[in-house]
C-alpha atoms as a PDB file:
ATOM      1  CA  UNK A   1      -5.951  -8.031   2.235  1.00  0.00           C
ATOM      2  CA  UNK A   2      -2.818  -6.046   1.130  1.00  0.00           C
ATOM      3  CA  UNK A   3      -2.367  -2.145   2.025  1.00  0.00           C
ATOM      4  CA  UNK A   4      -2.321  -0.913  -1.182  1.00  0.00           C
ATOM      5  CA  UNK A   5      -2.645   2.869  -3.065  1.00  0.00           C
ATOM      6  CA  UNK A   6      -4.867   2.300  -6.373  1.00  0.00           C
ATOM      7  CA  UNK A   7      -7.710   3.248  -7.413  1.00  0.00           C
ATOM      8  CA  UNK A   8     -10.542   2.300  -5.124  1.00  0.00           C
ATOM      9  CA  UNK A   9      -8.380   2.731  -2.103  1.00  0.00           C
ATOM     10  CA  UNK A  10      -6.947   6.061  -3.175  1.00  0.00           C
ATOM     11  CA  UNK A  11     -10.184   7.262  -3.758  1.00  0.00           C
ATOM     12  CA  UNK A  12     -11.718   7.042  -0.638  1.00  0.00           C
ATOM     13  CA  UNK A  13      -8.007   8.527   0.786  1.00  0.00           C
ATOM     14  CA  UNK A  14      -8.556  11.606  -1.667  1.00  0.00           C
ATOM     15  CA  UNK A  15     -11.737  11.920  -1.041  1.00  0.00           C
ATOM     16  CA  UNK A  16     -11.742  12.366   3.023  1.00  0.00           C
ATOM     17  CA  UNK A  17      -9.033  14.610   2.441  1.00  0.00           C
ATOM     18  CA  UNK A  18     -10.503  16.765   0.280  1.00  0.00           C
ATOM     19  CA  UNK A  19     -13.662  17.106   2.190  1.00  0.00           C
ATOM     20  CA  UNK A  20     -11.038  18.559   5.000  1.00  0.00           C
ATOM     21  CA  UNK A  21     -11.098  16.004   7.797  1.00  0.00           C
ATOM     22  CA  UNK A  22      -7.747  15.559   7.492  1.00  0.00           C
ATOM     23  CA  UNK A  23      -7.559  12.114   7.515  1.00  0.00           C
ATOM     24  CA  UNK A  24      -3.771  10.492   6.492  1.00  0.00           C
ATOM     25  CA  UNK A  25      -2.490   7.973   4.465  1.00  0.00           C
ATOM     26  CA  UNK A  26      -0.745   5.997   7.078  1.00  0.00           C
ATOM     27  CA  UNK A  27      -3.987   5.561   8.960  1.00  0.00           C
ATOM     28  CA  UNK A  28      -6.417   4.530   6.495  1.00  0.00           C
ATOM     29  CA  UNK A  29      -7.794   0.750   6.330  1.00  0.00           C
ATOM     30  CA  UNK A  30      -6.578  -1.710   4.319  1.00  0.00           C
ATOM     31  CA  UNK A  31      -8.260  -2.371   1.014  1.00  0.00           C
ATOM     32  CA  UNK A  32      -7.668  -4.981  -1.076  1.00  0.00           C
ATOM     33  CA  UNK A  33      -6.360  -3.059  -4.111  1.00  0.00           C
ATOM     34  CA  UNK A  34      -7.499  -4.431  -8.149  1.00  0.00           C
ATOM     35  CA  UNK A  35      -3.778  -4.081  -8.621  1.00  0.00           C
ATOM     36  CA  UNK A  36      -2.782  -7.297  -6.290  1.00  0.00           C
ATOM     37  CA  UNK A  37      -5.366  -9.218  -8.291  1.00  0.00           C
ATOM     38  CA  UNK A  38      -3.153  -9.518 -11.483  1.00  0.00           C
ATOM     39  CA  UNK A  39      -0.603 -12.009 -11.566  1.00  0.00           C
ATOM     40  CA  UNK A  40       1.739 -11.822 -14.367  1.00  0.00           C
ATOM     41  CA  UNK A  41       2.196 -14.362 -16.756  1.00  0.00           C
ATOM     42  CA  UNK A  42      -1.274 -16.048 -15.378  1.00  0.00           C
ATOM     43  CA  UNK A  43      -4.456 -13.700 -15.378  1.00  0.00           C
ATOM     44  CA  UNK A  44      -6.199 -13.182 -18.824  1.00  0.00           C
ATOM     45  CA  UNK A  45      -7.202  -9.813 -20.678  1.00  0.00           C
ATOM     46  CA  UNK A  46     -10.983 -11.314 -19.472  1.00  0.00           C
ATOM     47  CA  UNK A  47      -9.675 -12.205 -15.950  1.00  0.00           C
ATOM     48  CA  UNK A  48      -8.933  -8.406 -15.774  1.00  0.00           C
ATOM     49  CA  UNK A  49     -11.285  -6.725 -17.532  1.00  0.00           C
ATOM     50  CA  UNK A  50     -13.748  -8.242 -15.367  1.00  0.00           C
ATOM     51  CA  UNK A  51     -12.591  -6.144 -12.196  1.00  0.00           C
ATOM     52  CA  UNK A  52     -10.352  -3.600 -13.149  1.00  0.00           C
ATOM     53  CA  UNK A  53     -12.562  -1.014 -13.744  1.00  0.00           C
ATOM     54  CA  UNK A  54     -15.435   0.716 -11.287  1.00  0.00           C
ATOM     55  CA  UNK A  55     -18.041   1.682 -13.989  1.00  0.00           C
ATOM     56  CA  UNK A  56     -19.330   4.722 -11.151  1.00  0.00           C
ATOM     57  CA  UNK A  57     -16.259   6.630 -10.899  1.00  0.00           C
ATOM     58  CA  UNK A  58     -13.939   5.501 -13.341  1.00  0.00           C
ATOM     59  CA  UNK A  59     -13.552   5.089 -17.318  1.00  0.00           C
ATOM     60  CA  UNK A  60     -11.669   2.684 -19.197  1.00  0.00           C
ATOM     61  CA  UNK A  61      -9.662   2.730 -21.992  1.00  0.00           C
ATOM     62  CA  UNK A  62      -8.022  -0.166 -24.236  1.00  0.00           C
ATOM     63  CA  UNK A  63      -5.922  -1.061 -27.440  1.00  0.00           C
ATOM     64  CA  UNK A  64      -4.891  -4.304 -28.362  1.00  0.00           C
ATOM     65  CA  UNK A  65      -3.069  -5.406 -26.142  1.00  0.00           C
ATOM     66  CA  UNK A  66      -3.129  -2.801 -23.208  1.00  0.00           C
ATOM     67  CA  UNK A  67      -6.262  -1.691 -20.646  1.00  0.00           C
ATOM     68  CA  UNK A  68      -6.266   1.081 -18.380  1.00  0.00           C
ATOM     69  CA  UNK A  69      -8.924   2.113 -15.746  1.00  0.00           C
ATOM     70  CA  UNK A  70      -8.803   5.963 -14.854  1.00  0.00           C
ATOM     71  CA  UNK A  71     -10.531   8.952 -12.865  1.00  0.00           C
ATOM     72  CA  UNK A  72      -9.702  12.098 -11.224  1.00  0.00           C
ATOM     73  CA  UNK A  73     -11.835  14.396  -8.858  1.00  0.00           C
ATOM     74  CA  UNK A  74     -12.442  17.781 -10.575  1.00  0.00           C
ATOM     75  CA  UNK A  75     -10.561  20.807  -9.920  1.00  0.00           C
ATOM     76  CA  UNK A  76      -7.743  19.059  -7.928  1.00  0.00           C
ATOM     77  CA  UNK A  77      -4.649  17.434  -8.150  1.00  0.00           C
ATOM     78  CA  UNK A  78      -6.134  14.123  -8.034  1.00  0.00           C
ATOM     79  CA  UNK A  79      -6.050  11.407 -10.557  1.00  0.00           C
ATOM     80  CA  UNK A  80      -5.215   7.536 -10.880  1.00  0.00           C
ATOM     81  CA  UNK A  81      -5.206   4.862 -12.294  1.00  0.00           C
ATOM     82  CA  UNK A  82      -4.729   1.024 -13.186  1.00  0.00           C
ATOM     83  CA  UNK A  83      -2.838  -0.240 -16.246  1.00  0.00           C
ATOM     84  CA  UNK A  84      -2.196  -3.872 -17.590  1.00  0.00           C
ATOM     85  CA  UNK A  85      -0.585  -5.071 -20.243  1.00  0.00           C
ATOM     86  CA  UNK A  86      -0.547  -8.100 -21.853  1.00  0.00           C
ATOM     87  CA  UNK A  87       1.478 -10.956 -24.162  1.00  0.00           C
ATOM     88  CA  UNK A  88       0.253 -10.296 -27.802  1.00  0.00           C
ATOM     89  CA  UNK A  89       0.702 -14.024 -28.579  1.00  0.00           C
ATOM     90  CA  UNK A  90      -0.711 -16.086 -25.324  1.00  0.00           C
ATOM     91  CA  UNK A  91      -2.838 -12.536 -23.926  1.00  0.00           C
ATOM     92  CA  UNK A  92      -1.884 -13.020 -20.846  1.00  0.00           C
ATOM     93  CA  UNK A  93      -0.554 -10.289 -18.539  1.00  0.00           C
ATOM     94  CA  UNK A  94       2.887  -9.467 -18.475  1.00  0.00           C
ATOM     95  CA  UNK A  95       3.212  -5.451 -17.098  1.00  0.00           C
ATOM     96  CA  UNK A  96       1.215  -3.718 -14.528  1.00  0.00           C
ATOM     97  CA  UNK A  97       1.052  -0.419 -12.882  1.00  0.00           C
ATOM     98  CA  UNK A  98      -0.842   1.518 -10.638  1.00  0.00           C
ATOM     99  CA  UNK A  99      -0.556   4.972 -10.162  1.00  0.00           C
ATOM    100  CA  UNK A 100      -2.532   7.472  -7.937  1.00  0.00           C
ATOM    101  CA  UNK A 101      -1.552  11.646  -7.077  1.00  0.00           C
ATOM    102  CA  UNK A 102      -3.702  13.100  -4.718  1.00  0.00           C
ATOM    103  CA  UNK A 103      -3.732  16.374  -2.676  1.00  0.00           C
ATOM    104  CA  UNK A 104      -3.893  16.248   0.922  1.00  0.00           C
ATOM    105  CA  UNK A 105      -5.659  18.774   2.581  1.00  0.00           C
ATOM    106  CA  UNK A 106      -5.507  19.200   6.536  1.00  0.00           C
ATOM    107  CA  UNK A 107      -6.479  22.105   8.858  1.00  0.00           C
ATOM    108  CA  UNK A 108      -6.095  25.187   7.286  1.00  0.00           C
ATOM    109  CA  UNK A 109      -2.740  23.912   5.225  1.00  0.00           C
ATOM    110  CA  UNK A 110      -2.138  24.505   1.525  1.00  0.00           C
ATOM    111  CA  UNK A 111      -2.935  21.246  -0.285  1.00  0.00           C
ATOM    112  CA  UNK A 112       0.355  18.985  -0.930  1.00  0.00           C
ATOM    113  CA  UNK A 113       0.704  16.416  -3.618  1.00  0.00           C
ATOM    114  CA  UNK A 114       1.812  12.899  -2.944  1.00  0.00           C
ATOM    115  CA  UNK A 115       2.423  10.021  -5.398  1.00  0.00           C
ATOM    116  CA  UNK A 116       2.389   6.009  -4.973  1.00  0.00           C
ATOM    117  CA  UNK A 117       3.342   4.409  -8.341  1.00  0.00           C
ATOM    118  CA  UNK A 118       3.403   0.588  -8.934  1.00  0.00           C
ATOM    119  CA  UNK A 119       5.161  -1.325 -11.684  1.00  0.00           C
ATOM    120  CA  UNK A 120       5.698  -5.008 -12.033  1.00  0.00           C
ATOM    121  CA  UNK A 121       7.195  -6.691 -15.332  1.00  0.00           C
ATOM    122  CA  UNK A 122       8.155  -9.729 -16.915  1.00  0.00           C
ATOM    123  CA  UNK A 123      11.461  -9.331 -18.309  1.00  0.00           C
ATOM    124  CA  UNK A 124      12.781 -10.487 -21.466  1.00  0.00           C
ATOM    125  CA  UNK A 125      16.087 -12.822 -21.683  1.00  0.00           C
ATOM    126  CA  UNK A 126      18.086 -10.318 -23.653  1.00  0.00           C
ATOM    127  CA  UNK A 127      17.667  -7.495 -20.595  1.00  0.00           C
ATOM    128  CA  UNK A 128      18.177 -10.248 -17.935  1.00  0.00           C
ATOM    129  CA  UNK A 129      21.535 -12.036 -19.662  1.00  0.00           C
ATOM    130  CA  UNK A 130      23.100  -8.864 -20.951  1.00  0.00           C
ATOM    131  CA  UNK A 131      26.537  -8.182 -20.021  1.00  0.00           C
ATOM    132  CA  UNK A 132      26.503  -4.999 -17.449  1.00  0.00           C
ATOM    133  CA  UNK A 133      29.539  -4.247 -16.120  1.00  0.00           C
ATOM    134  CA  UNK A 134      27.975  -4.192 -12.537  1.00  0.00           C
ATOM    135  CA  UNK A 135      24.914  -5.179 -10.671  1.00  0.00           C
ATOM    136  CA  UNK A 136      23.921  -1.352 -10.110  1.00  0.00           C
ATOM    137  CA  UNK A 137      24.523  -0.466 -13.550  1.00  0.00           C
ATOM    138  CA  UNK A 138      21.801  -3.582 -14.579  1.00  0.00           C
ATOM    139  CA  UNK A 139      19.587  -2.174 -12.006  1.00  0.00           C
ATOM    140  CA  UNK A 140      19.512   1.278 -13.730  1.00  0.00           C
ATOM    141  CA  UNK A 141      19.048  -0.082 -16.805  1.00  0.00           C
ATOM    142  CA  UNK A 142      16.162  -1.967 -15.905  1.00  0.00           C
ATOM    143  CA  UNK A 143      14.457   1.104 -14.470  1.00  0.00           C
ATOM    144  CA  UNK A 144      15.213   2.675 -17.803  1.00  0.00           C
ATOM    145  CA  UNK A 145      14.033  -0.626 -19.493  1.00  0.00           C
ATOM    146  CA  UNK A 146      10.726   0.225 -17.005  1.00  0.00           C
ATOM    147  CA  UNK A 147      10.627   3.614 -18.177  1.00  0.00           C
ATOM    148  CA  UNK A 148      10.362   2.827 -21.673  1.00  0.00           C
ATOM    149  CA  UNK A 149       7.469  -0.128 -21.261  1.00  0.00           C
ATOM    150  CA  UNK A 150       5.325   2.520 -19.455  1.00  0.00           C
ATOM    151  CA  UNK A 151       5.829   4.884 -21.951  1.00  0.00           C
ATOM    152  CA  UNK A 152       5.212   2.437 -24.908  1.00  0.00           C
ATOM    153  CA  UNK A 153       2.027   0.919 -23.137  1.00  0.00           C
ATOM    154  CA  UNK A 154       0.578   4.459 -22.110  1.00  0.00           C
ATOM    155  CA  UNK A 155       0.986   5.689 -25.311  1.00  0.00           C
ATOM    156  CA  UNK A 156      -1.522   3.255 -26.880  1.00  0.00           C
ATOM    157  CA  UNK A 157      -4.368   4.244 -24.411  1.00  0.00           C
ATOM    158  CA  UNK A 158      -3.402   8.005 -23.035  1.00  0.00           C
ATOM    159  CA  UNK A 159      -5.038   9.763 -26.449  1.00  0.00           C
ATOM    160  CA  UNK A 160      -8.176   8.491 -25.280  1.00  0.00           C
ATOM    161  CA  UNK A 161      -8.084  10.995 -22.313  1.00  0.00           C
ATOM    162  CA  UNK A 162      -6.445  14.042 -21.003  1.00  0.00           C
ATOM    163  CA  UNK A 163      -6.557  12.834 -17.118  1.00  0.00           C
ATOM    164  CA  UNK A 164      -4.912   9.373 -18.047  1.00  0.00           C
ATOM    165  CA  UNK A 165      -2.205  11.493 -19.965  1.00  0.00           C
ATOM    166  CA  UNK A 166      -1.463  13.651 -17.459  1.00  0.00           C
ATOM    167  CA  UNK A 167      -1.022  10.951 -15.053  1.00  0.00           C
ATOM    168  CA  UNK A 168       1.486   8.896 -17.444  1.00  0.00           C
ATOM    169  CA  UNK A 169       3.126  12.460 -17.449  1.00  0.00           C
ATOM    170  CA  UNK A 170       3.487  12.439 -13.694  1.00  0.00           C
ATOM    171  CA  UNK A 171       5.041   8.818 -13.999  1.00  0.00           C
ATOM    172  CA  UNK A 172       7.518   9.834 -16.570  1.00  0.00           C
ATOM    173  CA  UNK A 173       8.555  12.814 -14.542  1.00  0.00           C
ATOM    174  CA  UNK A 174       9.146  10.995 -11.834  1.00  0.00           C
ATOM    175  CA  UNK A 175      11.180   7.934 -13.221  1.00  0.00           C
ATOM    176  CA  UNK A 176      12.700  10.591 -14.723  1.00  0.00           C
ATOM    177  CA  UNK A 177      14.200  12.735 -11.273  1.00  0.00           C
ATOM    178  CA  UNK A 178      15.064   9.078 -10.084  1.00  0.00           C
ATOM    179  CA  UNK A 179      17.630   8.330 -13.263  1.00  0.00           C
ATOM    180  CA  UNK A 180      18.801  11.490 -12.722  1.00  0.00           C
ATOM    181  CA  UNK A 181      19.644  10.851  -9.332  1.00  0.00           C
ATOM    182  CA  UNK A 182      21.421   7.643 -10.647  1.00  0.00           C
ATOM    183  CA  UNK A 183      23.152   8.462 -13.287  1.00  0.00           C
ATOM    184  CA  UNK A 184      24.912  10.885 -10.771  1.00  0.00           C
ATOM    185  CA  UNK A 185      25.428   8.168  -8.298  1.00  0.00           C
ATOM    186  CA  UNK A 186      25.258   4.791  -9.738  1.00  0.00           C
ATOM    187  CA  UNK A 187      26.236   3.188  -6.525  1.00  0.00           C
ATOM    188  CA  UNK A 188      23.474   4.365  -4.554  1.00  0.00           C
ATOM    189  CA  UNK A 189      21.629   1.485  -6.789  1.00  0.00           C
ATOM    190  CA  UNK A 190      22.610  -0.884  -4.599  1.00  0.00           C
ATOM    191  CA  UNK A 191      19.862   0.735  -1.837  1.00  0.00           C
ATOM    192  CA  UNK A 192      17.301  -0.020  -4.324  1.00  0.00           C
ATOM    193  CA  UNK A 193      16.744  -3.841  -3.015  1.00  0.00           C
ATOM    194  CA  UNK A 194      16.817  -2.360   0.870  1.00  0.00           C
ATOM    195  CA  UNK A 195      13.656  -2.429   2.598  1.00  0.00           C
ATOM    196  CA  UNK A 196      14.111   1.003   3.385  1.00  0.00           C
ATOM    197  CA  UNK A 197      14.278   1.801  -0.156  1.00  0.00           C
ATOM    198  CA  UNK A 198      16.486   5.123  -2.221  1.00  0.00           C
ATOM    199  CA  UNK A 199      15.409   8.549  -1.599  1.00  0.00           C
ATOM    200  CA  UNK A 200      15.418  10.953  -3.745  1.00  0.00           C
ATOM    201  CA  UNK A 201      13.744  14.735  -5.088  1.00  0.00           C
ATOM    202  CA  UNK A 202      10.592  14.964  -7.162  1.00  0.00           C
ATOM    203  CA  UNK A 203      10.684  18.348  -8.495  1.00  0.00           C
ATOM    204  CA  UNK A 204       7.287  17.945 -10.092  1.00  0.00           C
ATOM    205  CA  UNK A 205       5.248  17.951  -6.465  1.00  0.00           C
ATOM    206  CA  UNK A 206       7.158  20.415  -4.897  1.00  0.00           C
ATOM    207  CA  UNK A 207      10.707  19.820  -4.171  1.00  0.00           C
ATOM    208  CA  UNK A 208       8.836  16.713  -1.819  1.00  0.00           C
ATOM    209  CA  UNK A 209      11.015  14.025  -1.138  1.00  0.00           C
ATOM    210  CA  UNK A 210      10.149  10.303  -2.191  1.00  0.00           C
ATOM    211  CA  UNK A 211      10.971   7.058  -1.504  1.00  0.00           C
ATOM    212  CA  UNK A 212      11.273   4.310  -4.224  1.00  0.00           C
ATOM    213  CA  UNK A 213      12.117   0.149  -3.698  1.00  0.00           C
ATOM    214  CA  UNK A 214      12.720  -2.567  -6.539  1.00  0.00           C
ATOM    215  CA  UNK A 215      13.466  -6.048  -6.567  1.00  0.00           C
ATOM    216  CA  UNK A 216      14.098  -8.572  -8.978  1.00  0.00           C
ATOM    217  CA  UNK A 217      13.602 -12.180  -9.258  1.00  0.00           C
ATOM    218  CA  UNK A 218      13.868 -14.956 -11.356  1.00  0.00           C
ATOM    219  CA  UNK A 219      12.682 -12.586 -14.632  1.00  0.00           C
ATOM    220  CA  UNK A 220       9.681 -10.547 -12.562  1.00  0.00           C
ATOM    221  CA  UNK A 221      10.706  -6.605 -11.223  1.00  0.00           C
ATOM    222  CA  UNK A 222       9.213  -5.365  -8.922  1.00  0.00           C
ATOM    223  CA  UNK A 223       9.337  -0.667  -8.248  1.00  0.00           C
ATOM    224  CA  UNK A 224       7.316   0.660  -5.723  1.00  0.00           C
ATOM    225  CA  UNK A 225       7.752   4.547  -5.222  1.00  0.00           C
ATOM    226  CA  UNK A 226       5.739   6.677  -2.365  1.00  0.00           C
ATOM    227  CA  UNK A 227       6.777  10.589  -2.752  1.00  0.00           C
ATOM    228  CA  UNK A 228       5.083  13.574  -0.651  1.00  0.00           C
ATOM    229  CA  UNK A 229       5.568  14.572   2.971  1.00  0.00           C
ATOM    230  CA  UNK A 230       2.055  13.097   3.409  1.00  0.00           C
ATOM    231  CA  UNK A 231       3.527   9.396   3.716  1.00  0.00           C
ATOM    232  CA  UNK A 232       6.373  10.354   6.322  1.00  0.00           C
ATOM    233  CA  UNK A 233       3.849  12.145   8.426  1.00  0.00           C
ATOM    234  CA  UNK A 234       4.484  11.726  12.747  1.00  0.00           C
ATOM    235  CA  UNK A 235       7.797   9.859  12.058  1.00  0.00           C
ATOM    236  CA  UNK A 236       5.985   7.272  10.129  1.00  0.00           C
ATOM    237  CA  UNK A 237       9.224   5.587   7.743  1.00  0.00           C
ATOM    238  CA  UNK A 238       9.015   3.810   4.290  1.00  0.00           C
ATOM    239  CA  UNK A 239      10.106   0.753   5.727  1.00  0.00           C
ATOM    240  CA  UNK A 240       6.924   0.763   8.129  1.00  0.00           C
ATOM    241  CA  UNK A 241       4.622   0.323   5.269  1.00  0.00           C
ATOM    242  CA  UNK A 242       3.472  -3.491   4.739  1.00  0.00           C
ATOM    243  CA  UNK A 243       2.893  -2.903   0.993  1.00  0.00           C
ATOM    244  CA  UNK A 244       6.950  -1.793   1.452  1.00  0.00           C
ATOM    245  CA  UNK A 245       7.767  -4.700   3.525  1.00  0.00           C
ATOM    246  CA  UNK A 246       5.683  -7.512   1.339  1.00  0.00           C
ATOM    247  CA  UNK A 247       6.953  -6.566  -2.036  1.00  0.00           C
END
């Protein structure tokens, strides 16, 4: 069981706190989340298609080579989903992401966005073995490179729905607001492997703050982001988070 915020999991998060318990991300039980069930490079388009998708609150969307499970709740902020794409020539997987925003409602407090996004990737030999002039600079430009997969893969399944394109919206946004924070300070790059991760601003929930991680190995990245005040609530640190911890 990993601690994970997709789909099923975030659901049942979004859900309480809509209803107004309350109830807080850093306290809710651990799930195992459809998005730890994809390996890259070894589950099939029928390996996934087989789970990825819960046919009572969610609807799923495909092209040729991408699938994407997605929901929201009506009239709120709230909307996810799961996203795999695969190897045109051998069909098995070689991106994933997860994505869920939800608004978190306590006692008698104005409802607050928060964001997890996901992304894992196989990497191609040209990005890996290309001559940057420094280990931050490659690390920006494989956020970029991340950037532009998401937005190619989206693309082929986000006409199907307004909800699923409003999420890949989010995701840009917020890729986005982290580049920017780069490209201003390349060096701060380097915190990008830490276990306590890079902050920096999302303006698009808020002016919140947010928290992002990435690691690389052999030709497999690795970003986690969690943004909104929601995940630092009581003292409660990015680094505390075993999803954080177990990249």
């Amino acid at each position: 069981m990993k601690s994970g915020l997709l789909s099923t999991a975030m659901m049942i998060v979004a859900l309480a706190g809509l209803t107004g318990c309350g109830e807080k991300l850093n306290t809710r039980q651990d799930i195992e989340s459809r998005y730890y069930r994809t390996t890259l490079k070894q589950s099939t388009s029928a390996d996934v298609l087989s789970y990825i998708q819960d046919p009572n609150t969610e609807h799923l969307s495909q092209s040729e080579s991408v699938v994407a499970s997605w929901g929201d709740v009506n009239k709120t902020r709230t909307h996810w989903f799961d996203m795999v794409a695969f190897d045109e020539e051998n069909l098995m997987a070689a991106r994933k992401y997860g994505f869920t925003m939800a608004d978190y409602r306590g006692w008698n407090t104005k409802p607050r966005p928060h964001i997890q996004l996901d992304m894992e990737a196989a990497l191609d030999a040209k990005t890996l073995n290309a001559a940057y002039p420094s280990q931050n600079q490659m690390r920006i430009e494989i956020i970029k490179k991340l950037k532009t997969m998401f937005f190619d893969d989206s693309q082929a399944v986000s006409y199907e729905s307004a909800t699923l394109k409003s999420s890949a919206m989010v995701v840009t946004q917020t890729l986005n607001n982290l580049l920017t924070k780069l490209d201003k300070s390349p060096g701060l790059a380097e915190d990008l492997s830490r276990v306590e991760g890079l902050e920096f601003d999302l303006m698009n929930i808020g002016k919140d703050k947010g928290r992002v991680r990435m690691l690389i190995k052999d030709d497999i990245v690795k970003l986690k982001i969690k943004a909104g005040y929601v995940w630092f609530l009581s003292g409660k640190k990015f680094e505390d988070y075993e999803d954080v911890k177990n990249m």
